[in-house]
C-alpha atoms as a PDB file:
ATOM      1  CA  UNK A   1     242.335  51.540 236.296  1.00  0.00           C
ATOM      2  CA  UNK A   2     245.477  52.264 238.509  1.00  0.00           C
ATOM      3  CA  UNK A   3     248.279  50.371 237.471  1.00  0.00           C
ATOM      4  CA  UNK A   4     249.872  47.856 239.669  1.00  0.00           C
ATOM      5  CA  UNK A   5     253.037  47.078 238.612  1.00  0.00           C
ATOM      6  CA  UNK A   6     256.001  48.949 237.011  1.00  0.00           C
ATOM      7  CA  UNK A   7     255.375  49.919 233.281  1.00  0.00           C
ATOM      8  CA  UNK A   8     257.617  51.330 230.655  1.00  0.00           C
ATOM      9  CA  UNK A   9     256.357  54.238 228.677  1.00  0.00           C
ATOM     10  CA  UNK A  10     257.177  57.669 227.349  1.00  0.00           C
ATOM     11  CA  UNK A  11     256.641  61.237 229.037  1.00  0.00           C
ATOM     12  CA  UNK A  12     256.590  65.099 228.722  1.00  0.00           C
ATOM     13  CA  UNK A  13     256.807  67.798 230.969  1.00  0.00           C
ATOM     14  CA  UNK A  14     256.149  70.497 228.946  1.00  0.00           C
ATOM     15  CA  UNK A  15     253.655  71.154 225.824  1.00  0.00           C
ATOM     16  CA  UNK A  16     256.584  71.178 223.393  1.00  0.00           C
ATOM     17  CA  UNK A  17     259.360  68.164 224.811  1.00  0.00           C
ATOM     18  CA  UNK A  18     259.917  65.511 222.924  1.00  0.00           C
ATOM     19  CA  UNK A  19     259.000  62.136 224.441  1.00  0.00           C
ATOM     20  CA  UNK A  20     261.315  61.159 226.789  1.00  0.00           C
ATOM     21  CA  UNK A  21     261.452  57.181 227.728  1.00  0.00           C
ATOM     22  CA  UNK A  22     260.986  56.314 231.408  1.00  0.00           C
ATOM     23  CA  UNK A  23     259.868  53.492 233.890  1.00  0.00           C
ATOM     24  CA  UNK A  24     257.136  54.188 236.167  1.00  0.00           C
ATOM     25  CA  UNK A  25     256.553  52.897 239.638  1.00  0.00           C
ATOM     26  CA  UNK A  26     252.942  52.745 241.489  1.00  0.00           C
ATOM     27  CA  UNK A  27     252.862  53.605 244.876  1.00  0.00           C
ATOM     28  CA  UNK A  28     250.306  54.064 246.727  1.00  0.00           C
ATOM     29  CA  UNK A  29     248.148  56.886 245.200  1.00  0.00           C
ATOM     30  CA  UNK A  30     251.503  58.145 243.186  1.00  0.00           C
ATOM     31  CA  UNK A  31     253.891  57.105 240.950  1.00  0.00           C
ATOM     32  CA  UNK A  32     257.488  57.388 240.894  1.00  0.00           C
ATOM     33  CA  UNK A  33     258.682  57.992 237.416  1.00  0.00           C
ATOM     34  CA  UNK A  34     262.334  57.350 236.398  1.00  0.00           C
ATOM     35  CA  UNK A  35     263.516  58.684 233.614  1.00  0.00           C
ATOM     36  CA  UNK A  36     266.177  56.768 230.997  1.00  0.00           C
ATOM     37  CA  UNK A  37     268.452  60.009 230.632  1.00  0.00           C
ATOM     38  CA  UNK A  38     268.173  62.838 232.770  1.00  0.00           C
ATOM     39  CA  UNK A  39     265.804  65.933 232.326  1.00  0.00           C
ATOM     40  CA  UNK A  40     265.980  69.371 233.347  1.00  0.00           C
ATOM     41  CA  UNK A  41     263.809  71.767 235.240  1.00  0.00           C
ATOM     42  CA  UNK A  42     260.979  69.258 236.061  1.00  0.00           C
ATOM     43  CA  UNK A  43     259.048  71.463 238.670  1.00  0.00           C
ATOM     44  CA  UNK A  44     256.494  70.849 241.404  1.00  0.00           C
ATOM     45  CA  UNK A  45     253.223  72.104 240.093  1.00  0.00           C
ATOM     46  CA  UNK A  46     253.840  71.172 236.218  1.00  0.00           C
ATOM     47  CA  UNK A  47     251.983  68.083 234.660  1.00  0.00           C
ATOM     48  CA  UNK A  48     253.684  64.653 233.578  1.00  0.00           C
ATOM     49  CA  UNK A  49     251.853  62.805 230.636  1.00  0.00           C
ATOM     50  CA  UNK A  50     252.464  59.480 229.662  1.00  0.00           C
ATOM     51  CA  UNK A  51     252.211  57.988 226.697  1.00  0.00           C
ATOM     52  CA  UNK A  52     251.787  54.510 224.842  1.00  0.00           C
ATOM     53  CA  UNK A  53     253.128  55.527 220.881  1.00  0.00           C
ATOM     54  CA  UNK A  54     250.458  58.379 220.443  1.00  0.00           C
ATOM     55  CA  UNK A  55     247.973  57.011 223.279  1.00  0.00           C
ATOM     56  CA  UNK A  56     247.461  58.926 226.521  1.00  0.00           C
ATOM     57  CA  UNK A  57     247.781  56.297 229.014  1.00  0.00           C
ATOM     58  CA  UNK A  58     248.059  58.679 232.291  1.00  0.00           C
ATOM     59  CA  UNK A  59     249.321  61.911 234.086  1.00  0.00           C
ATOM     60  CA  UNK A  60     249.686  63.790 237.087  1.00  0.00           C
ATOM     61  CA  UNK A  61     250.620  66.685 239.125  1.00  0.00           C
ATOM     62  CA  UNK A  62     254.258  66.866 239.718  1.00  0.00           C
ATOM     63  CA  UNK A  63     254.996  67.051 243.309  1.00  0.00           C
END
């Protein structure tokens, strides 16, 4: 099920990041995800996973 509201969750980037703590935002068919502290290099084209403790709970193409 798409989510409808704002959610708080963790997220990675990239295979090997650690878990980074962010708020996401539904809209529409995308998300905006806001990060707690600021990451670097997130690129169009990666993947963003999110995650509830060690449950996959979503993900996407980074545009």
């Amino acid at each position: 099920d798409k989510p409808r509201d704002k959610f708080r969750c963790k997220a990675k980037t990239r295979y090997r990041q650690v878990e980074q703590p962010c708020t996401v935002y539904p809209e529409n068919d995308k998300v905006k995800v806001v990060f707690d502290e600021k990451i670097r290099a997130v690129t169009p084209g990666q993947h963003i996973v999110f995650y509830e403790d060690d449950i996959v709970v979503g993900g996407g193409v980074i545009m």
